[in-house]
Protein backbone atom coordinates (compact mmCIF):
# COMPACT_ATOMS: atom_id res chain seq x y z
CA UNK A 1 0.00 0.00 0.00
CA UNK A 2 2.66 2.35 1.08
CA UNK A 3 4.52 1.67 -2.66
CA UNK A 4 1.63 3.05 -4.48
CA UNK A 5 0.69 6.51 -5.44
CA UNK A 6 -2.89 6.08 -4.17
CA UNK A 7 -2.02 4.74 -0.99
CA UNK A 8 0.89 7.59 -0.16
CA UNK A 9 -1.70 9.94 -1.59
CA UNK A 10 -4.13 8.54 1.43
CA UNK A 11 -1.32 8.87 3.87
CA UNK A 12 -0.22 12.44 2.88
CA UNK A 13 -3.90 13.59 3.43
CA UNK A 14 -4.70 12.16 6.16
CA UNK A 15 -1.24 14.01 7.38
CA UNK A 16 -2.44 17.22 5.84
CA UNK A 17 -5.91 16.87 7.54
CA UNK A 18 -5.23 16.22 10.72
CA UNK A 19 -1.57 19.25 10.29
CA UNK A 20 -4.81 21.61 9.89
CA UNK A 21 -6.98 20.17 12.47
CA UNK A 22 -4.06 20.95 14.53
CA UNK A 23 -4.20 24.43 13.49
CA UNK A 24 -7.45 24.54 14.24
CA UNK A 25 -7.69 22.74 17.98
CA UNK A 26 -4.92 24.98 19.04
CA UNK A 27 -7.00 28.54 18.44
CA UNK A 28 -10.04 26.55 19.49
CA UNK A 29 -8.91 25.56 22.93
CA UNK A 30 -7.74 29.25 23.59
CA UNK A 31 -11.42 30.40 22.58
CA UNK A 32 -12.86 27.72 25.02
CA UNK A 33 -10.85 28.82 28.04
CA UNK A 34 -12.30 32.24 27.72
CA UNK A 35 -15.46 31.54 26.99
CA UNK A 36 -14.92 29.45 30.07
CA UNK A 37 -13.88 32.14 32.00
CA UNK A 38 -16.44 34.81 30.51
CA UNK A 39 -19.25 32.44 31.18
CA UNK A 40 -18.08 32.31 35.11
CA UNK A 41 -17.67 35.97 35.23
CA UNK A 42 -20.95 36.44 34.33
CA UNK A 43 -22.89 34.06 36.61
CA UNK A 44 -20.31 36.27 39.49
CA UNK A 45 -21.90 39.24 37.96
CA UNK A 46 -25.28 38.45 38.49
CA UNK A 47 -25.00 36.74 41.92
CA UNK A 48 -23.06 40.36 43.09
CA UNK A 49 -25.48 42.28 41.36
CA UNK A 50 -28.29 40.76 43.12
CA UNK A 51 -26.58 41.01 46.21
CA UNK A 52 -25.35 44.44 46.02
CA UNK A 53 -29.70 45.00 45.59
CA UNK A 54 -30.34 43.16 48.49
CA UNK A 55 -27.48 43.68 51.03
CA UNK A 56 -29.60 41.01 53.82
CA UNK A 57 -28.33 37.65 51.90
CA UNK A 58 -28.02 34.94 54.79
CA UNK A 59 -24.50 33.68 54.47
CA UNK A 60 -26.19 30.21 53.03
CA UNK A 61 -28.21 31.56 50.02
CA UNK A 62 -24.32 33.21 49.38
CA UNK A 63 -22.76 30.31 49.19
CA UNK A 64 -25.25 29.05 46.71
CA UNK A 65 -24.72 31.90 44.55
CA UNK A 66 -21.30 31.24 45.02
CA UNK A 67 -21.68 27.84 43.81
CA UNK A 68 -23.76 28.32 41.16
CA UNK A 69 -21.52 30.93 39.88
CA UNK A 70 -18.37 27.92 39.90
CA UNK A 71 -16.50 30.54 42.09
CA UNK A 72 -14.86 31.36 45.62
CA UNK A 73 -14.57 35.31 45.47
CA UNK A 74 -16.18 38.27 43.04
CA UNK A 75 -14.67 41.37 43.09
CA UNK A 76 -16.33 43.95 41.77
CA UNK A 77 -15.02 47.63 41.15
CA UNK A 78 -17.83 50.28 40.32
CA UNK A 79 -16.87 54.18 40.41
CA UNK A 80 -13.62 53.52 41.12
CA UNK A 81 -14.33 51.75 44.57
CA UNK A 82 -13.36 48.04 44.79
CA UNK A 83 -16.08 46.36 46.49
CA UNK A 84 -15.79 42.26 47.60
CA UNK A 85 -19.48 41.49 46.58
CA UNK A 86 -19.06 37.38 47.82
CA UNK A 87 -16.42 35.57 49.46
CA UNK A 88 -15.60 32.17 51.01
CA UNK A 89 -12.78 30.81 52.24
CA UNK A 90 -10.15 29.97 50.19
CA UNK A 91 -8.79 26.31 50.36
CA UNK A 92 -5.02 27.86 49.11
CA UNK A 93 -3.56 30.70 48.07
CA UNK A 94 -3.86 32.36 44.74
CA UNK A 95 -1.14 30.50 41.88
CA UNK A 96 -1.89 32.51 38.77
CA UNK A 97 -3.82 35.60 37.51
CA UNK A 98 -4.92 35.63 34.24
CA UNK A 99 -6.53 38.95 32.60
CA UNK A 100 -8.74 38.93 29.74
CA UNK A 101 -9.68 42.46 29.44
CA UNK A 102 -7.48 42.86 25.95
CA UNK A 103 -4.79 39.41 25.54
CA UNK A 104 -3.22 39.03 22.68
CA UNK A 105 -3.88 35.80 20.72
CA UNK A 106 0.05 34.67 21.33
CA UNK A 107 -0.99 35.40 25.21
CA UNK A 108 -4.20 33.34 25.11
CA UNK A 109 -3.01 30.30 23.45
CA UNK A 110 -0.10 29.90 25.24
CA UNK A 111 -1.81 30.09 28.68
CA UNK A 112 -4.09 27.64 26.77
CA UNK A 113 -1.90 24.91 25.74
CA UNK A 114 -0.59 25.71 30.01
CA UNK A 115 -3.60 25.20 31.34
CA UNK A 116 -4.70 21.84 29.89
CA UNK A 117 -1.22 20.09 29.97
CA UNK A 118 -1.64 20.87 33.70
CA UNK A 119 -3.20 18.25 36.23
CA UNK A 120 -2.53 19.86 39.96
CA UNK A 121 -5.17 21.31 42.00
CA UNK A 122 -4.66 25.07 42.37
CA UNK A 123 -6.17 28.70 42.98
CA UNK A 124 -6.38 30.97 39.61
CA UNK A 125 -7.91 34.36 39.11
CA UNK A 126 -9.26 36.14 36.26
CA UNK A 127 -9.49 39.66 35.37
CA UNK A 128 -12.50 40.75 33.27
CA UNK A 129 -14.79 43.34 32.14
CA UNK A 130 -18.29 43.35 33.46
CA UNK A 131 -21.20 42.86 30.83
CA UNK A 132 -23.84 46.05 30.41
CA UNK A 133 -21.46 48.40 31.74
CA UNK A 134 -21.27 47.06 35.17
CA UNK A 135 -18.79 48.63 36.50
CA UNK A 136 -15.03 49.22 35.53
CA UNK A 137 -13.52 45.49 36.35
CA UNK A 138 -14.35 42.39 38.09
CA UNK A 139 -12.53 39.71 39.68
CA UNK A 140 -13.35 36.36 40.35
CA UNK A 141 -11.45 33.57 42.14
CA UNK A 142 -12.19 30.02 40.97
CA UNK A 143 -10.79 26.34 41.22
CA UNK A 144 -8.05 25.20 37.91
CA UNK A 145 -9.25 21.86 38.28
CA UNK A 146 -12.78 21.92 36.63
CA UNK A 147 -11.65 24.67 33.81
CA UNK A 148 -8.19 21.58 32.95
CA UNK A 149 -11.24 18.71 33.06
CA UNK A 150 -13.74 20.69 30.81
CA UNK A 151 -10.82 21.85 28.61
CA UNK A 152 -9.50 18.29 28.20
CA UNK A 153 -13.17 16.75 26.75
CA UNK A 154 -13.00 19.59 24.30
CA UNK A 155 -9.96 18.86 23.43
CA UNK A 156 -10.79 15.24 23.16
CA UNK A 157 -13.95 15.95 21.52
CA UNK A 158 -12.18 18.04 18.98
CA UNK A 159 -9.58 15.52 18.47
CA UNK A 160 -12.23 12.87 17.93
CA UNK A 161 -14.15 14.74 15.20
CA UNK A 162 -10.45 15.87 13.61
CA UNK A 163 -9.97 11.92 13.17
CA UNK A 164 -13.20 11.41 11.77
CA UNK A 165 -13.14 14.17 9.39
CA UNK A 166 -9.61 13.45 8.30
CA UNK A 167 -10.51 9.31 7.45
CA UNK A 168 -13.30 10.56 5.36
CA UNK A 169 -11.84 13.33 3.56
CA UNK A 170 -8.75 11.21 2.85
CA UNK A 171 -10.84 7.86 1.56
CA UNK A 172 -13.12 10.31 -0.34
CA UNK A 173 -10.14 12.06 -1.50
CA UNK A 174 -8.28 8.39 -2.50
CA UNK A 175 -11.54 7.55 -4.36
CA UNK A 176 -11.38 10.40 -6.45
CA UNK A 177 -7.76 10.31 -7.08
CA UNK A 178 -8.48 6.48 -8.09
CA UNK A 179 -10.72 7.20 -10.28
CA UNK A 180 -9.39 10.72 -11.70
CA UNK A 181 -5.60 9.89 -11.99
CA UNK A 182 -4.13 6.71 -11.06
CA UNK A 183 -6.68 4.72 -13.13
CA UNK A 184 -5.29 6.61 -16.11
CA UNK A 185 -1.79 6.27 -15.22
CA UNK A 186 -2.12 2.33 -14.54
CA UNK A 187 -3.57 1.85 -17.92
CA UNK A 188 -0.69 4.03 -19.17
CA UNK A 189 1.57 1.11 -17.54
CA UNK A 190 -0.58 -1.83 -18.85
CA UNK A 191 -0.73 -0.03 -22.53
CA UNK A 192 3.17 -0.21 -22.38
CA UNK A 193 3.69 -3.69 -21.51
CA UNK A 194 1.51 -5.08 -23.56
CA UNK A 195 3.15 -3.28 -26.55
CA UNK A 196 6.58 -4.58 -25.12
CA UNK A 197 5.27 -8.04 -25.62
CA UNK A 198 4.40 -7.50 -29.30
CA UNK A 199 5.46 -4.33 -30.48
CA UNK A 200 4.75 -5.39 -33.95
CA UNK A 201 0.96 -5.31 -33.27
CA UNK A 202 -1.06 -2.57 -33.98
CA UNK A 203 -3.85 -3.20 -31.85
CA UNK A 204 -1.09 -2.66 -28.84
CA UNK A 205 -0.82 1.29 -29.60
CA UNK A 206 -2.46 2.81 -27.05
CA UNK A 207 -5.73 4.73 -27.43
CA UNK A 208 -6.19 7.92 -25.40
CA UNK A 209 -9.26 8.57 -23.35
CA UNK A 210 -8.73 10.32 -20.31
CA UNK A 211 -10.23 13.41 -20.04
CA UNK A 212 -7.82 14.57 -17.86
CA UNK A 213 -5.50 17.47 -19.98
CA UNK A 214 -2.65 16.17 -18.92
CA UNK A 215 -2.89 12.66 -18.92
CA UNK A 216 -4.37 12.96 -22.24
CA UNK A 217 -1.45 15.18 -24.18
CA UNK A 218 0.97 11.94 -22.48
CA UNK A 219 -1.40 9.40 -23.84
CA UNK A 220 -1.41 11.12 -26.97
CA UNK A 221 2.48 11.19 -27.02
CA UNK A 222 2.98 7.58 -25.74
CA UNK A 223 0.64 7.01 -28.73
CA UNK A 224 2.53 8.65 -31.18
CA UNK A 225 6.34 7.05 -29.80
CA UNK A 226 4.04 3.79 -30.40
CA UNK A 227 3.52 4.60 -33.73
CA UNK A 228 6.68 6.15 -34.69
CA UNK A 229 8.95 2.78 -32.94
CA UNK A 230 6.86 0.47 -34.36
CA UNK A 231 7.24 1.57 -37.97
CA UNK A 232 11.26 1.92 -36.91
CA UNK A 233 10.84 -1.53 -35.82
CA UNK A 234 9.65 -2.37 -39.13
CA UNK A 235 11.90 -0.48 -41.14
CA UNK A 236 14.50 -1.72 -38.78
CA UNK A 237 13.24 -5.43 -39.60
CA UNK A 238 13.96 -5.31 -43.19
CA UNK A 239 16.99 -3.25 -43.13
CA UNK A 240 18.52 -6.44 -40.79
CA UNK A 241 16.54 -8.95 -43.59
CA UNK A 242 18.56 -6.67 -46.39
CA UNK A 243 21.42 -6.51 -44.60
CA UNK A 244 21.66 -10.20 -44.40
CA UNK A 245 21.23 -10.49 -47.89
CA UNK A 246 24.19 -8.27 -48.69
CA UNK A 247 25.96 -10.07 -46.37
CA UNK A 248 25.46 -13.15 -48.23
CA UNK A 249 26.20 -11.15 -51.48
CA UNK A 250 29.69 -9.98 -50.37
CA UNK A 251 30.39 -13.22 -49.31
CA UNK A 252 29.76 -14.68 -52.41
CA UNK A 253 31.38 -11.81 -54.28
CA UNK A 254 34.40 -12.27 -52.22
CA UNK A 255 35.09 -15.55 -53.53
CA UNK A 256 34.01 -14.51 -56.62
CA UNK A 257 36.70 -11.68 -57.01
CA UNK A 258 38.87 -13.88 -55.36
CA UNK A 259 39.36 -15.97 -58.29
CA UNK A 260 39.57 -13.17 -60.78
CA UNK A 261 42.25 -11.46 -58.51
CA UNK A 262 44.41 -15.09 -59.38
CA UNK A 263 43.65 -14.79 -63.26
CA UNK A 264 44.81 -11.38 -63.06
CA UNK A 265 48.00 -11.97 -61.62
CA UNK A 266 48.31 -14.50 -64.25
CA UNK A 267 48.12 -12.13 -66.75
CA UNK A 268 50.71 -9.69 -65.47
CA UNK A 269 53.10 -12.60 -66.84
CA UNK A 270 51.66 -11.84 -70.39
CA UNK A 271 54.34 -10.16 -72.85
CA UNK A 272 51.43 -8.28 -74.11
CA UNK A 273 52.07 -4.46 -74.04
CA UNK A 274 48.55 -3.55 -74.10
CA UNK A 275 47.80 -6.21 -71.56
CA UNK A 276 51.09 -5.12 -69.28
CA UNK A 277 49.65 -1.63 -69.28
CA UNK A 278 46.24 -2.44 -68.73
CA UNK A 279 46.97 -5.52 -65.93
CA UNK A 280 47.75 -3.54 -62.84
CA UNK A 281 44.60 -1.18 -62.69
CA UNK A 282 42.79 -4.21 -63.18
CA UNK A 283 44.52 -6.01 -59.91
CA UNK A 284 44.11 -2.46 -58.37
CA UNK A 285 40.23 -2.35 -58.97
CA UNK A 286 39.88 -6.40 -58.30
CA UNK A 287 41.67 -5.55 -55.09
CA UNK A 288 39.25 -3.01 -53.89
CA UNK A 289 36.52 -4.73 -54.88
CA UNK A 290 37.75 -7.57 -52.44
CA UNK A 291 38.31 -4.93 -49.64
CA UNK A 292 34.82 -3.61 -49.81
CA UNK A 293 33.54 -6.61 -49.71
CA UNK A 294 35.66 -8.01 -46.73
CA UNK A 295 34.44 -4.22 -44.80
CA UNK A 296 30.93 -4.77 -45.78
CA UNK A 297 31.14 -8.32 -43.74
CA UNK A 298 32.98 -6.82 -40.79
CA UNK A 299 30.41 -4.45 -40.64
CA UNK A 300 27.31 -6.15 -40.84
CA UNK A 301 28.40 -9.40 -38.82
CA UNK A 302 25.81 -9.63 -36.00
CA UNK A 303 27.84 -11.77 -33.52
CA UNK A 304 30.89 -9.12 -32.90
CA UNK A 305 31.38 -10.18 -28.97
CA UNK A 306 31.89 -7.34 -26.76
CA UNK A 307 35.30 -6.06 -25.72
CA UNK A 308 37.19 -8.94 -23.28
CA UNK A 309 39.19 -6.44 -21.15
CA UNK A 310 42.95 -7.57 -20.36
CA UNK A 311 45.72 -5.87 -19.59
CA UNK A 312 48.73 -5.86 -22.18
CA UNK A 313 51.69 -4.35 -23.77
CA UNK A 314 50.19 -1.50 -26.31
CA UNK A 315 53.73 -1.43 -27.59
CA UNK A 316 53.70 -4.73 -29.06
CA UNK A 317 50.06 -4.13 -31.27
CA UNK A 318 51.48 -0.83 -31.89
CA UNK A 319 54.35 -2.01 -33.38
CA UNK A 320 52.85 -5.19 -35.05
CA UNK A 321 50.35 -2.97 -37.15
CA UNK A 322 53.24 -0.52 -38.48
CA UNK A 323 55.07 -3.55 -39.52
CA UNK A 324 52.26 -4.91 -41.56
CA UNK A 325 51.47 -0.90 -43.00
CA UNK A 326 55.66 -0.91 -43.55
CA UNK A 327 55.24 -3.76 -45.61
CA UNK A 328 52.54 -2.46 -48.40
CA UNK A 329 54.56 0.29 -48.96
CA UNK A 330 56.34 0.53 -52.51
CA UNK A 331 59.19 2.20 -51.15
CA UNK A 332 60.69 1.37 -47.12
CA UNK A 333 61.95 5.41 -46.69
CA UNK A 334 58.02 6.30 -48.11
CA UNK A 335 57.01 7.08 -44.86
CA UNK A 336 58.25 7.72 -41.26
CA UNK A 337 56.57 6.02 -38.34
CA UNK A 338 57.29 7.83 -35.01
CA UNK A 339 56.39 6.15 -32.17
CA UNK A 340 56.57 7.65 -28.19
CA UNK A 341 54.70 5.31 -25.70
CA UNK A 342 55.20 6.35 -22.40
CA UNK A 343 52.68 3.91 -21.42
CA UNK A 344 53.52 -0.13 -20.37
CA UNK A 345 50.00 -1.11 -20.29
CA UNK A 346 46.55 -0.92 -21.02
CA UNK A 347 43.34 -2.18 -20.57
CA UNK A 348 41.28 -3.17 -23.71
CA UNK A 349 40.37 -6.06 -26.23
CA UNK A 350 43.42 -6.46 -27.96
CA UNK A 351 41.95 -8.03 -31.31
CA UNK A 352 39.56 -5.26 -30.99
CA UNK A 353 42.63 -2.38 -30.48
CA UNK A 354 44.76 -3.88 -33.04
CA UNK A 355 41.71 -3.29 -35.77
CA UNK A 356 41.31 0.06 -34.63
CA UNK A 357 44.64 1.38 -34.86
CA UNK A 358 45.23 -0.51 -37.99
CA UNK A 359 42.22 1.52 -39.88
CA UNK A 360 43.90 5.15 -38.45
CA UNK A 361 47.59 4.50 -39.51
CA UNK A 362 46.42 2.95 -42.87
CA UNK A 363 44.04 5.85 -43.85
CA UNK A 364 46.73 7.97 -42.58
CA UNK A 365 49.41 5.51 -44.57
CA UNK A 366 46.98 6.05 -47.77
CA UNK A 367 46.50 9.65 -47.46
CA UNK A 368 50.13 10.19 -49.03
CA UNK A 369 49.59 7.96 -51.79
CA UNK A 370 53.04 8.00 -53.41
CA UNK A 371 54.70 11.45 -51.63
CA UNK A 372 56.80 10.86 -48.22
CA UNK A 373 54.96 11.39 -45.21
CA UNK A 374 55.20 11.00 -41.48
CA UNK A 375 52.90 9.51 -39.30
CA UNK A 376 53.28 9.90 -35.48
CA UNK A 377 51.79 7.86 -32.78
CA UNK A 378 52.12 8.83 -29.23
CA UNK A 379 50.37 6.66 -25.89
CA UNK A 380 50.06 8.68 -22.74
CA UNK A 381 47.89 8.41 -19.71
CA UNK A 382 46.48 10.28 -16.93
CA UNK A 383 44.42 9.60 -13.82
CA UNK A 384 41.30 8.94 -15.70
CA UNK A 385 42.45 7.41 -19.79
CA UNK A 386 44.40 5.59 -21.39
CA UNK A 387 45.07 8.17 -24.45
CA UNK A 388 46.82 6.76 -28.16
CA UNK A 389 47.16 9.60 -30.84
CA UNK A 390 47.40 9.38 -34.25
CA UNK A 391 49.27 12.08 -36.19
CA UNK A 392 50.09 12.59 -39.99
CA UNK A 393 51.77 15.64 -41.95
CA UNK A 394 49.35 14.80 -44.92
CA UNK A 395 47.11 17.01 -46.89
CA UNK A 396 44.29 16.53 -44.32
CA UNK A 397 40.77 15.49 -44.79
CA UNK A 398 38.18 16.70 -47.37
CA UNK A 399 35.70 19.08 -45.59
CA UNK A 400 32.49 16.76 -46.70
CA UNK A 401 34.18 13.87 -45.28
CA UNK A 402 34.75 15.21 -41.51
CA UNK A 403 30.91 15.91 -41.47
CA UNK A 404 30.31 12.46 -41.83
CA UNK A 405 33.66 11.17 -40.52
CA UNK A 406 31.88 8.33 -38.65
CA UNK A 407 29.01 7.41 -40.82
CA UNK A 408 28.86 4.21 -42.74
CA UNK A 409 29.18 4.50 -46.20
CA UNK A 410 29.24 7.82 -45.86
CA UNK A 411 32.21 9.29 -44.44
CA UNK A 412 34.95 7.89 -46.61
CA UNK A 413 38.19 9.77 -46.86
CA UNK A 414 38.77 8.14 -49.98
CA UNK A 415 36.86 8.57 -53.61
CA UNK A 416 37.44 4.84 -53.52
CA UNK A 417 36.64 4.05 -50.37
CA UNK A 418 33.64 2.25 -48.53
CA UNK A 419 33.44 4.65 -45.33
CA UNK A 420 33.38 1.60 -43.38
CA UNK A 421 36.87 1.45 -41.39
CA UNK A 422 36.38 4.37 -39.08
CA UNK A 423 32.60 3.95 -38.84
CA UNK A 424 33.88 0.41 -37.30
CA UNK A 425 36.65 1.90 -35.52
CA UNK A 426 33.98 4.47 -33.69
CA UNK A 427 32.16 1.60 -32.92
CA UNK A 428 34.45 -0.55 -30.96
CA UNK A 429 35.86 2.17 -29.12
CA UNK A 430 32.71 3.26 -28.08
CA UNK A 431 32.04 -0.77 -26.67
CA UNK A 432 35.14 0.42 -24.38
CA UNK A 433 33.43 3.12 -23.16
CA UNK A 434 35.53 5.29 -24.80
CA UNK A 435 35.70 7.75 -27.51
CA UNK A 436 37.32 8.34 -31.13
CA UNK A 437 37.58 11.63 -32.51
CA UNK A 438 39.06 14.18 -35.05
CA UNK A 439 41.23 16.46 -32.89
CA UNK A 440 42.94 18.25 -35.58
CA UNK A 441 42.66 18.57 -39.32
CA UNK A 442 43.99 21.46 -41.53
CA UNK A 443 46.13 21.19 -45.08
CA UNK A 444 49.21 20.44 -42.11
CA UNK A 445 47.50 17.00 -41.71
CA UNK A 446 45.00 15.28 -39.38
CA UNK A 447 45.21 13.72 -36.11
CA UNK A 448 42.42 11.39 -34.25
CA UNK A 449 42.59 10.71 -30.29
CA UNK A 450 41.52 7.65 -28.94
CA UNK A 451 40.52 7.76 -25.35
CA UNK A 452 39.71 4.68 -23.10
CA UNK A 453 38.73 5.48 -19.47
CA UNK A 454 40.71 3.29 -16.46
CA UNK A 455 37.59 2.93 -14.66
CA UNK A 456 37.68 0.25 -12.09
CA UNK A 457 41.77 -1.87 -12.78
């Protein structure tokens, strides 16, 4: 009960209720004492009065007037002379004087709330004001004890009807919150699982109704998500069903090209000028052909694991992938690898690493095509990343490529190229948690950062 919004909703009211009913009692119990004491005053008014007409009371009809008026003394001053109109004995000695000619409300609850938390047996006096112009003041003398009882079954009774009125307010209040606003919201939550089970379905999309505003402009926009993800869902569906089929296309057209890429080094044996001349853009073309195809696969494969974090040397891939980029170049003094790593080891997927820096210091290897170059790598760390920079003094990068640096088949560097390698690159670092980016580019050359956080070692 307490974990749902109706039920806290009950709770907070019946909180609320009873915070004001609070508010209320305390006020209420200050007006009660003085109508207490007004009440008294006035009975001591009368019996004086009608004493003061008759100055021959026996002493017993007194002490009935006394008695009926609750009190031991009145007091009663009239052109300026104070007069003691009855008296009895006094079983102890006045304890506290209250006057309630003009208190202030702070005044009046406060000797309130002190009055009915006491419980001894004492002599109090009040100060008043006689009715119909009296006379200038009265006093009467009374016992605390009957004023604490009669203030405590106020209290009691005011407590009682606080409880009752806050239970009803706050069930008829839960009711209407029920029916008004978690109703709504709950089928809200059943609309969205049973589109989660079959997203597909059109008959899941929920269908506002509430006539609430506000519930109704969210039912309206859960509706429209619905909508909008499950046509993504379909489009989604056959973009996997034609990405399968290319898939199975490249693979195919791998082999394919495969073969022809064996006649064609066959024919670079002919003596043939025409065939000598016309051979090697032919291997070229075969050769990207095969390379496309090969990206297209990495690309597209569905069961690329996620990255199995070890710790090793970064200097070993490092060096392993310029070797293999020193090797497919025409001429060993062609270009310049620089390499600082003041790093021993990182944490990463090294299969996953080594493909990564292999696509940067190739495109940057390619970016030269037959000029000299340099290409620098530098590995560095701080409290937070692992950090492995890339650095060329090539021509830098197109301006339409860097908008869609990361895009697949769209952000090629290359007229040639598929747009694939650092779209894959991006991707894998990002299973790292970390991030691949252009820092620099200008006609100086470009240079991409990859960062991988330490997290927990």
């Amino acid at each position: 009960m307490f974990n749902t919004l109706s039920g806290r909703f009950l709770i907070l009211t019946i909180v609320f209720v009873m915070l004001a009913e609070v508010l209320i009692f305390v006020p209420s119990i200050a007006r009660f004492r003085v109508d207490y004491f007004n009440t008294r005053i006035e009975r001591a008014q009368i019996a004086s009065l009608a004493l003061l007409a008759d100055d021959i009371l026996s002493p017993e009809l007194e002490a009935e007037l006394l008695q009926n008026a609750g009190v031991y003394n009145v007091v009663l001053v009239r052109n300026e002379t104070r007069q003691l109109a009855l008296s009895s004995m006094l079983p102890s000695p006045v304890a506290d004087t209250y006057d309630l000619r003009d208190p202030g409300i702070a005044a009046l609850i406060i000797d309130a709330l002190y009055e009915v938390t006491r419980t001894d047996d004492r002599i109090i006096r009040a100060v008043g004001l006689p009715k119909l112009d009296g006379g200038e003041l009265i006093e009467i003398t009374l016992d605390a004890g009957p004023l604490q009882h009669a203030m405590r079954e106020y209290g009691l009774r005011i407590l009682w009807l606080s409880a009752i009125i806050s239970i009803l307010t706050a069930v008829l209040l839960n009711l209407v919150v029920r029916w008004v606003i978690v109703r709504p919201i709950a089928y809200l939550g059943r609309s969205m699982n049973e589109y989660e089970k079959a997203p597909q379905d059109a008959r899941w999309i929920i269908q506002p109704r509430s006539s609430v505003i506000e519930l109704q402009e969210a039912e309206i926009a859960l509706s429209s998500l619905q909508s909008k993800l499950s046509a993504a869902l379909r489009q989604r569906q056959r973009l996997a069903q034609l990405g399968e089929a290319v898939a199975k296309v490249s693979h195919d057209l791998r082999n394919i090209l495969s073969t022809v890429q064996l006649l064609s080094d066959r024919l670079e044996e002919s003596d043939d000028p025409a065939i000598q001349r016309l051979a090697p853009k032919l291997v070229r073309s075969v050769s990207r052909a095969i390379t496309l195809s090969e990206n297209t696969l990495a690309f597209g494969r569905a069961d690329e694991h996620t990255p199995r974090l070890q710790r090793f040397c970064v200097g070993e891939i490092i060096d392993d992938v310029v070797t293999q980029e020193i090797l497919a170049l025409e001429r060993e003094d062609q270009i310049q690898f620089q390499v600082m790593c003041e790093v021993d080891e990182v944490r990463a997927d090294p299969e996953q690493l080594y493909r990564v820096l292999q696509n940067l210091i190739r495109n940057a290897r390619q970016a030269f095509g037959a000029s000299r170059g340099e290409i620098d790598i530098v590995v560095d760390e701080d409290e937070a990343n692992w950090t492995i920079t890339v650095r060329d003094n090539g021509p830098g990068l197109p301006v339409k490529a860097v908008k869609y640096l990361f895009h697949p088949f769209s952000g090629g560097t290359k007229r040639e190229g598929s747009g694939l390698g650092l779209a894959i690159a991006h991707e894998l670092v990002a299973g790292h948690g970390g991030t691949l980016r252009l820092q620099d580019n200008s006609e100086k050359g470009a240079c991409f950062q990859i960062t991988l956080p330490k997290g927990q070692i």
